[in-house]
Protein backbone atom coordinates (compact mmCIF):
# COMPACT_ATOMS: atom_id res chain seq x y z
CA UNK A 1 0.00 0.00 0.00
CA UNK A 2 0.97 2.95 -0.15
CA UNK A 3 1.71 6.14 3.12
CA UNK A 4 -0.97 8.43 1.13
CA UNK A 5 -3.38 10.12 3.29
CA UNK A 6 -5.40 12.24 0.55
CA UNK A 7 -6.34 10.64 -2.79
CA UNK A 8 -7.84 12.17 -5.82
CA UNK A 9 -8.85 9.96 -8.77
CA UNK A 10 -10.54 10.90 -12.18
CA UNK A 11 -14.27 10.00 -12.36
CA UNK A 12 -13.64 8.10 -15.28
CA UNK A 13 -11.41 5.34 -13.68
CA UNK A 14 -11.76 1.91 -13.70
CA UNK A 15 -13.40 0.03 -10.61
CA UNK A 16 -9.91 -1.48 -9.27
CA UNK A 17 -8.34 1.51 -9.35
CA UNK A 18 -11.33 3.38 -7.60
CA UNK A 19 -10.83 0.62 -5.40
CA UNK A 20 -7.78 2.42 -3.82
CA UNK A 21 -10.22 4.82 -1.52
CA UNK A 22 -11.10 1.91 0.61
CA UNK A 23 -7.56 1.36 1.47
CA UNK A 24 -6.28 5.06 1.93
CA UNK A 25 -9.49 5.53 4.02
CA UNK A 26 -8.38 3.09 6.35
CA UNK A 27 -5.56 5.28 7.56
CA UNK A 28 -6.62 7.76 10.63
CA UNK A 29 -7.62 11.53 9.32
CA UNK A 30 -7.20 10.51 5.19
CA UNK A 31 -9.48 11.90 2.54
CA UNK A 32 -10.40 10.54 -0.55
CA UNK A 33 -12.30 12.19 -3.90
CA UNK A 34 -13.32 11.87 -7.09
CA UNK A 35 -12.26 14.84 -9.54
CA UNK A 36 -13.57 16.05 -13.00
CA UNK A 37 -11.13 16.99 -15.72
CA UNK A 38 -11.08 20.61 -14.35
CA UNK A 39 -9.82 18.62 -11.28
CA UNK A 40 -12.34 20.08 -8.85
CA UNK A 41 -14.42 17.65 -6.73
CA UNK A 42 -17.56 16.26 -8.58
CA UNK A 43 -18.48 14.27 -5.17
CA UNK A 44 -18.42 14.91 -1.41
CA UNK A 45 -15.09 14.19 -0.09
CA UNK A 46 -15.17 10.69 1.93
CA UNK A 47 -13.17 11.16 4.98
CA UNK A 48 -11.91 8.32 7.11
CA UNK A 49 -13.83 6.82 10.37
CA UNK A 50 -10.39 6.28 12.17
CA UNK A 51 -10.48 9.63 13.30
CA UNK A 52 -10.63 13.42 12.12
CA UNK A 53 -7.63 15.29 10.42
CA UNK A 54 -3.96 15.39 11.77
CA UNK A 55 -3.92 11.80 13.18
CA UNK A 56 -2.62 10.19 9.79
CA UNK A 57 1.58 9.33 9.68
CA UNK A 58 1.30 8.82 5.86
CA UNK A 59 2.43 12.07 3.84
CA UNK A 60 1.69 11.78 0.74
CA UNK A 61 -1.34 13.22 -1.87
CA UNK A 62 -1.94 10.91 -4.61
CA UNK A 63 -3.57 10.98 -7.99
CA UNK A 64 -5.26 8.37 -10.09
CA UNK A 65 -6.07 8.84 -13.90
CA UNK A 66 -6.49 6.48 -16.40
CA UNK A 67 -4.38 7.21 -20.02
CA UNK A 68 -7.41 5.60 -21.67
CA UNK A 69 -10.84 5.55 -21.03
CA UNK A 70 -12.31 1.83 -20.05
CA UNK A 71 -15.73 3.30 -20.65
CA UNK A 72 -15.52 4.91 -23.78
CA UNK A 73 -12.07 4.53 -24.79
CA UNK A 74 -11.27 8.76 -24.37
CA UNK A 75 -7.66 8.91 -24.35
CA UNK A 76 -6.26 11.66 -21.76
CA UNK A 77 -3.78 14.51 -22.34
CA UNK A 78 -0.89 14.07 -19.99
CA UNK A 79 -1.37 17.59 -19.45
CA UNK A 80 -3.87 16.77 -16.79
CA UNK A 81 -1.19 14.26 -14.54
CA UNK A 82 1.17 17.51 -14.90
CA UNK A 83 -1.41 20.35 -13.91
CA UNK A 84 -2.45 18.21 -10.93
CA UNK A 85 1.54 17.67 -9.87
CA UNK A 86 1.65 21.24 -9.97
CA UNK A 87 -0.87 22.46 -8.14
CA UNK A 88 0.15 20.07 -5.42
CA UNK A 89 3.98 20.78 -5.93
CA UNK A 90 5.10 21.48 -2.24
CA UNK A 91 6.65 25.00 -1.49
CA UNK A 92 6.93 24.11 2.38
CA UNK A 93 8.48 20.90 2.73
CA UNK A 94 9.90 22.36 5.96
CA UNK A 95 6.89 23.12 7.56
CA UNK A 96 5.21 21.29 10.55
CA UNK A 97 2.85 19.49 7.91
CA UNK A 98 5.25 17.57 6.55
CA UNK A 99 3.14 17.07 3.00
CA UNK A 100 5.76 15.76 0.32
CA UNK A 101 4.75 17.12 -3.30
CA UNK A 102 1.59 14.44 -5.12
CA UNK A 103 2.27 11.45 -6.45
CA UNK A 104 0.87 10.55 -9.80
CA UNK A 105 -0.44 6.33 -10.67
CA UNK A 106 -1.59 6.20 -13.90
CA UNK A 107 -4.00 3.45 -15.27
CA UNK A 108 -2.20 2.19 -18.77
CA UNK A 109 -4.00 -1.24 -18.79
CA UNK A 110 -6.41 -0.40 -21.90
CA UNK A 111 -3.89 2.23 -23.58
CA UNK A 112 -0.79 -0.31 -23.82
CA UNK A 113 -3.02 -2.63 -25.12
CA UNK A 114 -3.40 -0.79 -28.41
CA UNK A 115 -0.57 1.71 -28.53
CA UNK A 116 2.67 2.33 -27.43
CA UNK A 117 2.85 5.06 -24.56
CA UNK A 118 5.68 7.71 -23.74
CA UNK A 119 5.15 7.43 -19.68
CA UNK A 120 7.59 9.69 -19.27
CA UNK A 121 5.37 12.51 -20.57
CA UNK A 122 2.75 11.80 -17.85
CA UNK A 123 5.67 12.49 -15.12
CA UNK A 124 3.93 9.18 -13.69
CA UNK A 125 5.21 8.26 -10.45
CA UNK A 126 3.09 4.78 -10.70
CA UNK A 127 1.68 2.70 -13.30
CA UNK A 128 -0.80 -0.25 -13.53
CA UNK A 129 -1.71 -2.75 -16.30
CA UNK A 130 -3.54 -5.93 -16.62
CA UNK A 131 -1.98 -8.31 -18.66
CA UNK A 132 -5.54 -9.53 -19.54
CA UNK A 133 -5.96 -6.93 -21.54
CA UNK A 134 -3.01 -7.02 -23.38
CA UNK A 135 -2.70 -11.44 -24.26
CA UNK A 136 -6.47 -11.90 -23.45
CA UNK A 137 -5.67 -14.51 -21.02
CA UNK A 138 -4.63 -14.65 -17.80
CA UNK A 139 -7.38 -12.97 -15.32
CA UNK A 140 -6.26 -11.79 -12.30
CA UNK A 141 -2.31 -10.83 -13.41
CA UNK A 142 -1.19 -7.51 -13.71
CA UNK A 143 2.10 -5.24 -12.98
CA UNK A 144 2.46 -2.15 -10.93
CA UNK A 145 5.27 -0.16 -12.39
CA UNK A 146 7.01 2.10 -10.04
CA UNK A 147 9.53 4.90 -10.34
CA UNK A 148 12.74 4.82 -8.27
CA UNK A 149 12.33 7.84 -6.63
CA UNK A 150 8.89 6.93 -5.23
CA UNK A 151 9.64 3.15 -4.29
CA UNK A 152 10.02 4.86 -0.64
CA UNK A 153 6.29 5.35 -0.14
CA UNK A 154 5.34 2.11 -0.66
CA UNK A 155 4.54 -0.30 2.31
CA UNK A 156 4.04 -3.34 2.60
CA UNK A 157 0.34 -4.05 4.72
CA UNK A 158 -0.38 -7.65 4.16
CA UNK A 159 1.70 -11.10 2.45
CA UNK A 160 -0.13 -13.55 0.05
């Protein structure tokens, strides 16, 4: 899992990766919220039951999008991964709150399937795919890619 204590994800992502709420929310004082393109809130914010703001140790703001549509297949300007890192680029990493700048995990799992993809324009900090739907077959397997300098905020919660 990873230390995130606020996450943002595009409407128009796919059920696993909206899926992700349920496990930041279990972390004291975390948020959780689903954005439009314009990247303002198109739903209440959820807000954890362990306990109001201030109580969470995890630091981090995180932001799902998917490159492609599973809907309608709507492909997505990376444009939108790199306005959201900048509006939650940190100017006070000194301060008491301790936020680091957001993270960005970006669906490819329906876009690699049909074309190649520059990641590296997305500034993607994370990236999942299923390798259903690249071979058809098997179910169940996928790959979480992750960047170097983000491997520190990811923990380990369970085994299996």
């Amino acid at each position: 899992a990873l230390k995130c204590a606020e996450f943002e994800y595009l409407v128009d992502n796919h059920t696993s990766v909206v899926g992700i709420r349920d496990v930041v929310l279990c972390r004291p004082g975390a948020t959780a919220v689903a954005v439009g393109e314009d990247l303002r809130p198109v739903a209440d914010v959820l807000r954890s039951v362990n306990g109001a703001g201030g109580g969470a140790q995890a630091t981090c703001r995180l932001f799902a999008m998917p490159a492609e549509s599973n809907f309608d297949g709507r492909r997505y300007s990376p444009r939108l991964a790199l306005e959201w890192k900048r509006r939650h680029k940190n100017k006070n990493k000194n301060s008491e709150n301790n936020k680091q700048d957001g993270v960005v995990l970006l669906d490819i799992a329906k876009y690699v399937s049909t074309s190649p993809l520059r990641i590296e324009e997305y500034d993607a900090d994370f990236a999942c795919m299923s390798f259903y739907k690249i071979f058809g077959f098997p179910t169940g397997l996928g790959a979480l890619i992750v960047k170097n300098d983000a491997a520190h905020l990811m923990h380990k919660d369970y085994f299996g």
